[in-house]
N, C-alpha and C. Protein backbone atom coordinates (compact mmCIF):
# COMPACT_ATOMS: atom_id res chain seq x y z
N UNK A 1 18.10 5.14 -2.32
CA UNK A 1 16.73 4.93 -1.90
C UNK A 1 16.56 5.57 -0.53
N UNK A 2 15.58 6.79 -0.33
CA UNK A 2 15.68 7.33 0.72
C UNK A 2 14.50 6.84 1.93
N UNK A 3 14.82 6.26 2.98
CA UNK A 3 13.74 5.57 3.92
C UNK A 3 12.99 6.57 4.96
N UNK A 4 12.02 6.65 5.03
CA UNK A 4 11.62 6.93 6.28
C UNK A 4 10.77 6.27 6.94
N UNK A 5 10.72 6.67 8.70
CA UNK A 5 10.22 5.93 9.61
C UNK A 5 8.95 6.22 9.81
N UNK A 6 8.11 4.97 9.91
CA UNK A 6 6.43 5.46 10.34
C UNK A 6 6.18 4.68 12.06
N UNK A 7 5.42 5.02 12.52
CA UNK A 7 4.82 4.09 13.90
C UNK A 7 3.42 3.74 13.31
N UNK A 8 3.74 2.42 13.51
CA UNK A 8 2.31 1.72 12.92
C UNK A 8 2.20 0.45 13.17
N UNK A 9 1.10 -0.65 12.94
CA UNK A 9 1.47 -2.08 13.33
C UNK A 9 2.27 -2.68 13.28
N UNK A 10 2.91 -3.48 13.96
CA UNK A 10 4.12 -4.25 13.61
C UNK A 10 5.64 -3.57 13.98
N UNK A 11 6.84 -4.18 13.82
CA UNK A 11 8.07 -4.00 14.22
C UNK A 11 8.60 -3.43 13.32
N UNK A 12 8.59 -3.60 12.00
CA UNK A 12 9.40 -3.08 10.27
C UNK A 12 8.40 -1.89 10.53
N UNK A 13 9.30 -0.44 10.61
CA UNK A 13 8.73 0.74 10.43
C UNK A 13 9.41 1.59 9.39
N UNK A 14 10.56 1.20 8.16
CA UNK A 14 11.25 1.53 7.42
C UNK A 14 9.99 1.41 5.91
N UNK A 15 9.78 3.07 5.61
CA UNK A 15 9.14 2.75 4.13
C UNK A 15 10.04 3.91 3.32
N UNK A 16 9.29 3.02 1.52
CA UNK A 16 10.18 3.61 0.68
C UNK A 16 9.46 4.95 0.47
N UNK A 17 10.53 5.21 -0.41
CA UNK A 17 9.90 7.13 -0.41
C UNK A 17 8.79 6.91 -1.42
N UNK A 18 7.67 8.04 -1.37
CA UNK A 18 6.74 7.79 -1.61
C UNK A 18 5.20 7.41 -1.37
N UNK A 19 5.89 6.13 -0.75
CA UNK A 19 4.92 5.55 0.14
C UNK A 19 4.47 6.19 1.41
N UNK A 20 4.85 7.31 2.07
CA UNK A 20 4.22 8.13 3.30
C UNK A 20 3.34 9.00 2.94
N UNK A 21 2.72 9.37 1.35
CA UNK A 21 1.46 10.29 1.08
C UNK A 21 0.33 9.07 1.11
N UNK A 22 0.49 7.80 0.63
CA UNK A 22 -0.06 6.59 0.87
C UNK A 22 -0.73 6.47 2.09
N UNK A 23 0.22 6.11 3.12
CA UNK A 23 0.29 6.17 4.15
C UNK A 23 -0.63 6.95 5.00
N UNK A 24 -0.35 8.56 5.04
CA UNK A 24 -1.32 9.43 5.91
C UNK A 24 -2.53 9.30 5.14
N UNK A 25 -3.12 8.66 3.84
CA UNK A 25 -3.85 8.90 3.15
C UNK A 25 -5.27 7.84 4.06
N UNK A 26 -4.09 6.73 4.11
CA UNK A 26 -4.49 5.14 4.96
C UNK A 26 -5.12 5.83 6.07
N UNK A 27 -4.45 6.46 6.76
CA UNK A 27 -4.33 6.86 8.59
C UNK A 27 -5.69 7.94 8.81
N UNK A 28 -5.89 8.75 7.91
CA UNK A 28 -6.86 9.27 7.81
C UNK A 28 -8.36 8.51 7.73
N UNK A 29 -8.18 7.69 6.74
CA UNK A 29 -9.48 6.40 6.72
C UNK A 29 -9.23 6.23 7.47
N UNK A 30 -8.44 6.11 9.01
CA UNK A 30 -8.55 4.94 10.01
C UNK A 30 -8.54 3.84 10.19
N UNK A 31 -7.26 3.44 9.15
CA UNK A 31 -6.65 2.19 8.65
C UNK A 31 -5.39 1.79 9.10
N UNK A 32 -5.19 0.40 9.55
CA UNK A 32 -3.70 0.35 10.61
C UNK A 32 -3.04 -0.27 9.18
N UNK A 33 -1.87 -0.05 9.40
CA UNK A 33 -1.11 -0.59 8.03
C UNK A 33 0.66 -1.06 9.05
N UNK A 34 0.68 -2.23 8.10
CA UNK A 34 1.82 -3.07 8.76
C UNK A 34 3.19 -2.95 7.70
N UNK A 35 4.21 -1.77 7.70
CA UNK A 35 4.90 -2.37 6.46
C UNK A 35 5.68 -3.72 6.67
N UNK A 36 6.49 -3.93 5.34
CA UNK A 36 6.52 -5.04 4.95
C UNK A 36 7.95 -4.96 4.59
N UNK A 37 8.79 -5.31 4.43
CA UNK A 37 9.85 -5.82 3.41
C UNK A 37 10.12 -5.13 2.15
N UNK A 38 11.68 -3.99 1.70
CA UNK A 38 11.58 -3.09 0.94
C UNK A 38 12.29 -4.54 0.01
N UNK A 39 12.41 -3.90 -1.03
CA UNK A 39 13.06 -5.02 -2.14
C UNK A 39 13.75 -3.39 -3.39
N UNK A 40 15.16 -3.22 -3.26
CA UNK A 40 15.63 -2.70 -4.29
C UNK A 40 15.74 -3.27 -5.77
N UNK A 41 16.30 -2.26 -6.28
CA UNK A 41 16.77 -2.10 -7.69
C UNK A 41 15.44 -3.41 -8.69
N UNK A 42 14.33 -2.68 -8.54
CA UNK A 42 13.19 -3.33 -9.22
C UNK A 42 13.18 -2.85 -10.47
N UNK A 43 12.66 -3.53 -11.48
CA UNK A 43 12.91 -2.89 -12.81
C UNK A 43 11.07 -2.52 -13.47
N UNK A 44 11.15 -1.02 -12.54
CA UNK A 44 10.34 -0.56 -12.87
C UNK A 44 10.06 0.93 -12.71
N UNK A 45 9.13 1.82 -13.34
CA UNK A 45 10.32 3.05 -13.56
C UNK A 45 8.38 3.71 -13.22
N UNK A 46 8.25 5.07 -12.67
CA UNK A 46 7.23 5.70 -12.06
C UNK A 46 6.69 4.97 -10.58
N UNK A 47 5.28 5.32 -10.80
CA UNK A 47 5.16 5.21 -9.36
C UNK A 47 3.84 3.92 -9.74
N UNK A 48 3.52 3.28 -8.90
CA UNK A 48 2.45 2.28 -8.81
C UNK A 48 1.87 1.28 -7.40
N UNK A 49 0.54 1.42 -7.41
CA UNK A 49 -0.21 1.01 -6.18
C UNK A 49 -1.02 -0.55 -6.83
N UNK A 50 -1.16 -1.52 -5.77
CA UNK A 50 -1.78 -2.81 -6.21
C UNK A 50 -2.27 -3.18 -4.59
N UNK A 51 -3.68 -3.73 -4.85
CA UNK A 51 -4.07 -4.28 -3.64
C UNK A 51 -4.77 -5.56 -3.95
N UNK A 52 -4.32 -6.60 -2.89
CA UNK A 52 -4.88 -7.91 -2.97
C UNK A 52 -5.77 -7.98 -1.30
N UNK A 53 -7.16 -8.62 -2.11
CA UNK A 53 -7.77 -9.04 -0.96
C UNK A 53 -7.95 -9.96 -0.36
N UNK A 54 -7.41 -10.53 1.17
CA UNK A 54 -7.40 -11.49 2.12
C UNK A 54 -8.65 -12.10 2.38
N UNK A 55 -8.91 -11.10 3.09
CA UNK A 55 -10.62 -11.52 3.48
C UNK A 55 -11.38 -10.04 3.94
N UNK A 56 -11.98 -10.55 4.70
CA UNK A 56 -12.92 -9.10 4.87
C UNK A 56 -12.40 -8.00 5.80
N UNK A 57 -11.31 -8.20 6.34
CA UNK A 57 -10.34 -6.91 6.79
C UNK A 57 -9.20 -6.86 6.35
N UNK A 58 -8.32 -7.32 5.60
CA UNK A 58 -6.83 -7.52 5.03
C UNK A 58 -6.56 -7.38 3.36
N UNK A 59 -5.79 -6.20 3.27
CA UNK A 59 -5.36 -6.42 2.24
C UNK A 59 -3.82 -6.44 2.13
N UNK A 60 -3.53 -6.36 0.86
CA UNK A 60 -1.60 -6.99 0.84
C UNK A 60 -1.78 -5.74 -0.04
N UNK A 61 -1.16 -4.77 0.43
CA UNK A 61 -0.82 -3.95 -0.56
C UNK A 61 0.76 -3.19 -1.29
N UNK A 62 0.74 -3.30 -2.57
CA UNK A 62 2.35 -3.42 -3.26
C UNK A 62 2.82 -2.35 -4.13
N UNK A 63 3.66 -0.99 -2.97
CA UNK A 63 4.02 -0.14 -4.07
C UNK A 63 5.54 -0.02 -4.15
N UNK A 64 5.70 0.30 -5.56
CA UNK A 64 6.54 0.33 -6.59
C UNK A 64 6.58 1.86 -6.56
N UNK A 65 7.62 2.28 -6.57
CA UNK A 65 8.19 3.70 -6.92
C UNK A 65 9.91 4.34 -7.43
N UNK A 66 9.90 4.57 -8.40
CA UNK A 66 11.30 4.04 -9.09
C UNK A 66 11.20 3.11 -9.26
N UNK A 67 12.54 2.79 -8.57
CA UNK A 67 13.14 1.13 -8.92
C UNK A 67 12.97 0.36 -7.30
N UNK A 68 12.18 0.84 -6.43
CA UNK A 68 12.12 0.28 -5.11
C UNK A 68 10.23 -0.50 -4.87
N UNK A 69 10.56 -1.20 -4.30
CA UNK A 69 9.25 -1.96 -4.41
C UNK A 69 8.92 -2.58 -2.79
N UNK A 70 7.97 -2.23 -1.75
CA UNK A 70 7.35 -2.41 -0.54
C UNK A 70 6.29 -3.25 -0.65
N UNK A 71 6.00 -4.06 0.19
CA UNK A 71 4.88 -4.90 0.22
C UNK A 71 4.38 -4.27 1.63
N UNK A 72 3.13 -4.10 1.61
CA UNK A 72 2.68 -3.63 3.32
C UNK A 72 0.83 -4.66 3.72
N UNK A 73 0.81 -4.57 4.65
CA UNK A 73 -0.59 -5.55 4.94
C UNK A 73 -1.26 -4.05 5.94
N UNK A 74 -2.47 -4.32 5.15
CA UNK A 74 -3.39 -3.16 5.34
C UNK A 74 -4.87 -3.76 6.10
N UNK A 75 -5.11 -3.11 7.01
CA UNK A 75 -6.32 -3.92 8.14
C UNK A 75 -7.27 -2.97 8.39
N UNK A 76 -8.14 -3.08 7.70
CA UNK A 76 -9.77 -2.21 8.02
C UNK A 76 -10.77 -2.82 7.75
N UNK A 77 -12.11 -2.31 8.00
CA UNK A 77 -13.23 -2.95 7.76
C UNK A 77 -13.71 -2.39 6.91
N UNK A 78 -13.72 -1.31 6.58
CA UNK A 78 -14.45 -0.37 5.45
C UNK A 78 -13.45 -0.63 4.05
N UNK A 79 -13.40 -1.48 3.73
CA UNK A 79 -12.70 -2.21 2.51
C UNK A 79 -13.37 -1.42 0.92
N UNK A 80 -14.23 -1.32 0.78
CA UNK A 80 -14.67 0.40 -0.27
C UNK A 80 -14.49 0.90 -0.01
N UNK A 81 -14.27 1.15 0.87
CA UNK A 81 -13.43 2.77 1.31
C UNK A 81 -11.44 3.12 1.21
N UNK A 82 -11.27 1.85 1.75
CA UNK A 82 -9.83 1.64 1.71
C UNK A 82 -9.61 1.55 -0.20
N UNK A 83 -10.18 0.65 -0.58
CA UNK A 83 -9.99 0.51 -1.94
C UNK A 83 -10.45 1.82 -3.16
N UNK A 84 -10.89 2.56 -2.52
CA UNK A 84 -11.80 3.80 -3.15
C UNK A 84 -10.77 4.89 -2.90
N UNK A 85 -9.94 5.10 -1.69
CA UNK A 85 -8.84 6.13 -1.44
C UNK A 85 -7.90 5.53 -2.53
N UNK A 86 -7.55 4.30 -2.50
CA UNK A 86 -6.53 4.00 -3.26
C UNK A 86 -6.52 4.30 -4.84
N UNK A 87 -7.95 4.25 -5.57
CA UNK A 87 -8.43 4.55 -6.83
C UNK A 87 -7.88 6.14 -6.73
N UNK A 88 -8.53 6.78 -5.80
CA UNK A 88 -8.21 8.17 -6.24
C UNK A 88 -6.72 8.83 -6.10
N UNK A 89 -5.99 7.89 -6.06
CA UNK A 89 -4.20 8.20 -6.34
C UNK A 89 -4.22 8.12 -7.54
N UNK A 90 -5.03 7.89 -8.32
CA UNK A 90 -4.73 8.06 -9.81
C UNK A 90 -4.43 9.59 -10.40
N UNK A 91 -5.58 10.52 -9.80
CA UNK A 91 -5.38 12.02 -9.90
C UNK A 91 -4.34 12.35 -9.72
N UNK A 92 -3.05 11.71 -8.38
CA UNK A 92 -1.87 12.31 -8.14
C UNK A 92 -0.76 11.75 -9.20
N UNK A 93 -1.35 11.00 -10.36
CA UNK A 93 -0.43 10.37 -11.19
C UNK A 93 0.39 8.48 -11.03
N UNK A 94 -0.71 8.42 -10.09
CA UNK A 94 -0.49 7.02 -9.48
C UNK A 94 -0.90 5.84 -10.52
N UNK A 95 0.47 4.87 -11.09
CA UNK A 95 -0.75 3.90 -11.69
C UNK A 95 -1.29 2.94 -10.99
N UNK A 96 -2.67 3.09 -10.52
CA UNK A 96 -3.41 2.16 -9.82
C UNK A 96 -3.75 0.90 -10.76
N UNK A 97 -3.48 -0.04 -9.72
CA UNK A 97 -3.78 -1.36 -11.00
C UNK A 97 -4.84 -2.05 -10.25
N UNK A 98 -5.92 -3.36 -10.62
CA UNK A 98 -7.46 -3.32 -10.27
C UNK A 98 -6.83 -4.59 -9.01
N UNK A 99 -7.93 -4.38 -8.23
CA UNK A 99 -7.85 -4.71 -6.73
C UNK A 99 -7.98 -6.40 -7.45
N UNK A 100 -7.01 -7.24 -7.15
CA UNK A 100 -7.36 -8.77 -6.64
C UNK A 100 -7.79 -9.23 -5.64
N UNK A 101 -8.78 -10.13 -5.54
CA UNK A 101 -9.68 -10.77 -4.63
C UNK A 101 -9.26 -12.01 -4.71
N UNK A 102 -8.36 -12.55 -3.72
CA UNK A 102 -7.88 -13.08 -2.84
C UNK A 102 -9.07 -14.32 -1.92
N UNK A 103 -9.67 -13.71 -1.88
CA UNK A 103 -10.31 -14.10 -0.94
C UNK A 103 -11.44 -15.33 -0.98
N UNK A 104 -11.82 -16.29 0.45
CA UNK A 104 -12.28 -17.11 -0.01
C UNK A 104 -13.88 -17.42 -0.71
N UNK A 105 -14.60 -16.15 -0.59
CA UNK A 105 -15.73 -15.75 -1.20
C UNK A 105 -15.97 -15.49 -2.92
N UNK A 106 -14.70 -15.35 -3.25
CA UNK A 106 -14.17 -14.74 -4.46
C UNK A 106 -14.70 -16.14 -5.35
């Protein structure tokens, strides 16, 4: 599992591979993103994006690539927008799976 380093919110700056086209994708919207905790040998095979919604700036977002699996917390206000970049990883072969709402409005 090959790691690389991002500077971004928080102290855990170790993400899985993959996850850094994600990433500049985030940084571009002007989205701070916190990773999270890698978790190996997952039994799951391509690539895949999932976002859960907190509240009206936070999401938990969970990618899977190979067999490696990241949890990261994602902080913006333009939340269609954040969730709308993430839809269009589908074109790059991403399986995007539908945003959970989390949240207490929901």
């Amino acid at each position: 599992m090959e790691k690389m380093h991002i500077n971004e919110r928080g102290s855990h700056t170790t993400v899985i591979e993959g996850s850094k086209d994600i990433l500049k994708l985030l940084k571009k919207a002007g989205v701070e993103v916190s990773p999270g905790v890698i978790e190996g040998n997952v039994k799951a095979k391509g690539k895949s994006v999932k976002l859960k919604k907190f509240n009206n700036e936070t999401f938990e977002m969970v990618v899977v690539v190979n067999s490696s699996k990241q949890t990261f917390k994602v902080y913006g206000n333009n939340q269609d927008g954040i969730s709308s970049a993430i839809r269009g990883l589908k074109a790059d072969g991403w399986n995007v799976l539908d945003t959970m709402d989390l949240s207490s409005g929901a």
